[in-house]
N, C-alpha and C. Protein backbone atom coordinates (compact mmCIF):
# COMPACT_ATOMS: atom_id res chain seq x y z
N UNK A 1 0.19 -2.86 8.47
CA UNK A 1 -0.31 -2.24 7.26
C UNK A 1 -1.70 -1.68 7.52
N UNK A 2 -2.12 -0.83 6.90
CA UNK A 2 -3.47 -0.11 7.09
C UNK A 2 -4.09 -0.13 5.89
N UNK A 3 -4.80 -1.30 6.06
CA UNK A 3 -5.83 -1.96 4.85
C UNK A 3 -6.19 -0.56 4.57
N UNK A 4 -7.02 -0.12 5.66
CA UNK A 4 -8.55 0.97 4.99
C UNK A 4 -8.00 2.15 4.63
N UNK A 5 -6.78 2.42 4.44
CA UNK A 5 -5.95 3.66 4.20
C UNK A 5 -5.51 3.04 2.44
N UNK A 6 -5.37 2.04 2.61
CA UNK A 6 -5.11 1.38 0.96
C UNK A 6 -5.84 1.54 -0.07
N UNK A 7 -7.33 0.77 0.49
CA UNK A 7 -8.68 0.82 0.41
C UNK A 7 -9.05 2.23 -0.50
N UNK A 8 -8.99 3.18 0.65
CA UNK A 8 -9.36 4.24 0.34
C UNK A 8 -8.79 4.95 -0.82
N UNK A 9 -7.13 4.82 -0.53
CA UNK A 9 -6.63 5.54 -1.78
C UNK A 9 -7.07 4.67 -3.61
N UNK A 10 -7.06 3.22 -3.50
CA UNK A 10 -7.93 2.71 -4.36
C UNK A 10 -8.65 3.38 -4.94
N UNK A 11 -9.80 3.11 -4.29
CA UNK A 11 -11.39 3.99 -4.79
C UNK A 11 -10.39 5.54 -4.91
N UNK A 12 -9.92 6.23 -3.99
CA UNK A 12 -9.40 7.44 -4.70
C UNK A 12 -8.83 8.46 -6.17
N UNK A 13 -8.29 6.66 -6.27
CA UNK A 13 -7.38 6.93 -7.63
C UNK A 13 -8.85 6.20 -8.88
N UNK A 14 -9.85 5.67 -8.17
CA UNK A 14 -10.94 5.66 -9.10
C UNK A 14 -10.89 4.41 -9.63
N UNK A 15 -10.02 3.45 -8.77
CA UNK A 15 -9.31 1.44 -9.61
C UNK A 15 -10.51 0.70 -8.45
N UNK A 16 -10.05 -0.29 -8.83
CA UNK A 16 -10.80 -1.34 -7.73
C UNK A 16 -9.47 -2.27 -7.52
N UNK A 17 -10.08 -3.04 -6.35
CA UNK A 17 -9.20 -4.07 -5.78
C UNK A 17 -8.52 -4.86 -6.72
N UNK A 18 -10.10 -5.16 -7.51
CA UNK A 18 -9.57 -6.41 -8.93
C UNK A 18 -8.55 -5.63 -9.62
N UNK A 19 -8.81 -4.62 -10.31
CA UNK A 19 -7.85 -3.89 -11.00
C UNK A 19 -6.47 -4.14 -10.73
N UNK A 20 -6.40 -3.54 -9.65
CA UNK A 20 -4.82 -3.38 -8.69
C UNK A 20 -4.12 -5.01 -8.58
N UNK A 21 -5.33 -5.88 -8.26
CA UNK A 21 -4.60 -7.11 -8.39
C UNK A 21 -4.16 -7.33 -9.56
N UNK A 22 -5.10 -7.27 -10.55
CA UNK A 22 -4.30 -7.48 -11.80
C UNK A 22 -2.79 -7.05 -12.44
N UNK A 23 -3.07 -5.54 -11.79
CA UNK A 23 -2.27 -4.34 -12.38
C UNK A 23 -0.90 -4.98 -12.11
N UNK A 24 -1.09 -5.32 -10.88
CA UNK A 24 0.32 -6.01 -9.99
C UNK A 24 0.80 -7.35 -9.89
N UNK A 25 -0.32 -8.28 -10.41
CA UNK A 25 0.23 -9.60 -11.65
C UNK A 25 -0.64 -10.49 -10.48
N UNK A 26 -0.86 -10.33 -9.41
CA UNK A 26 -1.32 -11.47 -8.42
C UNK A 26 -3.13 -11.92 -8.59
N UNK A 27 -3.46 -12.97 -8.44
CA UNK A 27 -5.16 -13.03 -8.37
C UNK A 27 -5.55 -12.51 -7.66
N UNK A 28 -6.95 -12.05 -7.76
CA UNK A 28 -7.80 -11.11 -7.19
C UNK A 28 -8.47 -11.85 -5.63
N UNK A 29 -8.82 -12.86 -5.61
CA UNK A 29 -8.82 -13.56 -4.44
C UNK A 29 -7.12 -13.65 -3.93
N UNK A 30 -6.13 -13.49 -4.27
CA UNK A 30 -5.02 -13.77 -3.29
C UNK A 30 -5.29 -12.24 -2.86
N UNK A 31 -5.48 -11.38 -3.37
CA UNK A 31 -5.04 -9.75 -3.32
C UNK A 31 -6.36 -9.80 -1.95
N UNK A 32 -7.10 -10.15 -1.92
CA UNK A 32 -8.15 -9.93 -1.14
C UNK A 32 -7.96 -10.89 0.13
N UNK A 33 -7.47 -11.90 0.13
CA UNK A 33 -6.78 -12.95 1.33
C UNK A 33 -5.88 -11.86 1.62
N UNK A 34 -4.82 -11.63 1.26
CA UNK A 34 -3.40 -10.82 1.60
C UNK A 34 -3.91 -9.01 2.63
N UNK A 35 -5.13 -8.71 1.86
CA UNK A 35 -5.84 -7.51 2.57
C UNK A 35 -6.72 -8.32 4.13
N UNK A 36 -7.21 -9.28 3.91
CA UNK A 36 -7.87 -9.89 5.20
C UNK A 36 -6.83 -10.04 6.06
N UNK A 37 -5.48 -10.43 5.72
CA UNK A 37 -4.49 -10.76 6.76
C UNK A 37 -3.87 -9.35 6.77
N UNK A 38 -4.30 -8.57 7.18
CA UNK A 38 -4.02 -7.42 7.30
C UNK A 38 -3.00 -6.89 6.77
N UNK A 39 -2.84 -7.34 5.46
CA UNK A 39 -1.61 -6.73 4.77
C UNK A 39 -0.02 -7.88 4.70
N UNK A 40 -0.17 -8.52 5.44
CA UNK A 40 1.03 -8.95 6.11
C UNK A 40 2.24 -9.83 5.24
N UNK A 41 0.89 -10.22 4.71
CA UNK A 41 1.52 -11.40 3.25
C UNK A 41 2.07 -11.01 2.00
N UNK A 42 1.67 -9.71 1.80
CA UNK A 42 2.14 -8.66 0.61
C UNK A 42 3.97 -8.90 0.44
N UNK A 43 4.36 -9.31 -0.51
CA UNK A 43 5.59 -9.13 -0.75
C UNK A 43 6.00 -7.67 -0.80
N UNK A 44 7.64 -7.42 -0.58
CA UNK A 44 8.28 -6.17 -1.03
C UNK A 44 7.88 -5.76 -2.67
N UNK A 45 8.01 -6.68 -3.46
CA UNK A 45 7.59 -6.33 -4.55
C UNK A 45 6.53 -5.78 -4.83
N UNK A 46 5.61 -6.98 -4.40
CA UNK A 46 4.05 -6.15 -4.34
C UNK A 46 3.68 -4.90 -4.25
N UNK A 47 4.17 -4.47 -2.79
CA UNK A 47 4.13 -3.50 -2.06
C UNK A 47 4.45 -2.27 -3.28
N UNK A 48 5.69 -2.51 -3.87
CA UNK A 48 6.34 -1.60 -4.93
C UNK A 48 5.41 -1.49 -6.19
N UNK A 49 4.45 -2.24 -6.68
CA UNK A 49 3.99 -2.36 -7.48
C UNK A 49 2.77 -1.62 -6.95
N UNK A 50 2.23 -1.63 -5.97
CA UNK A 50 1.25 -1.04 -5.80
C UNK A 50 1.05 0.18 -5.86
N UNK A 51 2.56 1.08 -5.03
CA UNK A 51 2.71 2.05 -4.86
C UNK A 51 3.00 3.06 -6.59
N UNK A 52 3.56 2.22 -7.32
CA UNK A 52 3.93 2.49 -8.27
C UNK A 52 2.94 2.64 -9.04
N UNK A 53 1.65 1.54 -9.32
CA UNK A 53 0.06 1.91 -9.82
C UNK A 53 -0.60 2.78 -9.21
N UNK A 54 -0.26 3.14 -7.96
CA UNK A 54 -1.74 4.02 -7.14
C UNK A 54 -1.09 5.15 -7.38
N UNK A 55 0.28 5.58 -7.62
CA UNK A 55 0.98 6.62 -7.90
C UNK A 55 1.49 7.33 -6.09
N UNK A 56 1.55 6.53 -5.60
CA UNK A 56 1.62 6.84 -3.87
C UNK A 56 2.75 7.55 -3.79
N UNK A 57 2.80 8.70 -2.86
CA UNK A 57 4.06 9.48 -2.82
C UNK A 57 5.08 8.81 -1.74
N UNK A 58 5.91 8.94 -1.06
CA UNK A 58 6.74 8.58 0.17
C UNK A 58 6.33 8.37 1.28
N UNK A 59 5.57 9.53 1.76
CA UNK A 59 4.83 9.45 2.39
C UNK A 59 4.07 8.68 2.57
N UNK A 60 2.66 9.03 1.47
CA UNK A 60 1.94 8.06 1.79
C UNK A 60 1.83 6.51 1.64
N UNK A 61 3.10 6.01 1.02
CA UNK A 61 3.17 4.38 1.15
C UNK A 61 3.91 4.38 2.36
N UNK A 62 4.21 5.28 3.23
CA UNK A 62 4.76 4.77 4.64
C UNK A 62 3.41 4.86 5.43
N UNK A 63 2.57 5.37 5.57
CA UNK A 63 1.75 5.46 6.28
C UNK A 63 0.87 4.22 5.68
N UNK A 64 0.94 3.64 4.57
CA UNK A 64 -0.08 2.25 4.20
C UNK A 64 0.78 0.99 5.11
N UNK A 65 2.14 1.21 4.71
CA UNK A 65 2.69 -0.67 4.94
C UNK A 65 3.49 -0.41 5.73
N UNK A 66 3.61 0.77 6.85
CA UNK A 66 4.21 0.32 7.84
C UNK A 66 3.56 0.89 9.29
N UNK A 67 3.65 0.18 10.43
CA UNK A 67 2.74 0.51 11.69
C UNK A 67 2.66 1.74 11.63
N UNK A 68 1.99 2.51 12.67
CA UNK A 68 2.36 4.09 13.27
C UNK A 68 3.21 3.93 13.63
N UNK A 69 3.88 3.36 14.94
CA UNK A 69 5.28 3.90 14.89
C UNK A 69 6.92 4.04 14.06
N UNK A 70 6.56 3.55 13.20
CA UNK A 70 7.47 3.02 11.76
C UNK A 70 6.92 4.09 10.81
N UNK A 71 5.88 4.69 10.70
CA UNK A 71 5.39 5.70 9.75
C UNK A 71 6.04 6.89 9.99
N UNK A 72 5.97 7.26 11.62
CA UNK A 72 6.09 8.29 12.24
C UNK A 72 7.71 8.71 12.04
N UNK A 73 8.72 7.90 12.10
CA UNK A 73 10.11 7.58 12.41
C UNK A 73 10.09 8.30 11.02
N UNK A 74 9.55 7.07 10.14
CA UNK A 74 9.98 7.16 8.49
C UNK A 74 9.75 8.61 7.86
N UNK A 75 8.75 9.27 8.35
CA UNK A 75 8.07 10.65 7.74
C UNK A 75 8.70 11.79 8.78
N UNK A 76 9.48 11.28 9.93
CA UNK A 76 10.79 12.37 10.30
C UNK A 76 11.65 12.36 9.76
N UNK A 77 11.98 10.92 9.42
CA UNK A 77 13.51 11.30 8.65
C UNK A 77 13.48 11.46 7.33
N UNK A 78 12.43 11.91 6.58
CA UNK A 78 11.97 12.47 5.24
C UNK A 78 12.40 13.84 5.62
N UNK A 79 11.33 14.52 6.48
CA UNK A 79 11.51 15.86 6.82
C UNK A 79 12.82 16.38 6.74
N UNK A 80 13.76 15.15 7.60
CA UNK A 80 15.00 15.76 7.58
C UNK A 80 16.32 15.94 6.56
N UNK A 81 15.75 14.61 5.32
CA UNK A 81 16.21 14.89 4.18
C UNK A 81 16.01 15.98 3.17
N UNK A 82 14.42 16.34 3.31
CA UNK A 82 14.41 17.57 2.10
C UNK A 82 15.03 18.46 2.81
């Protein structure tokens, strides 16, 4: 997962961490443990909830919660669906 790509879209969309934890039902210290462990602990749900508050397109929730080479795969075979 790529915390600082998360991070960023956060502050982007103008929320904070606390916010987002809230938004997405979990405490704000777990939301901030779960970002120290580099993402890892985030449930599927979570994950969905996040994407769903930050308003994240396809794209870019592949490029947050999954490696580069899993991003890369995932955002070819987008290409090849539209």
């Amino acid at each position: 997962m790529q915390t600082q790509l998360l991070k960023g879209k956060i502050v982007e969309n103008g929320s904070t961490i606390e916010s987002i934890a809230v938004d997405i039902g979990i405490n704000r210290s777990t939301f901030y443990r779960k970002m120290k462990n580099k993402g890892n602990t985030f449930t599927v749900e979570e994950m969905n909830k996040i994407v769903s508050v930050l308003h994240l397109n396809e794209k870019e929730a592949t490029e947050i919660f999954f490696d580069k080479k899993s991003s890369i795969y995932a955002t070819n075979r987008l290409k090849e669906d539209a």
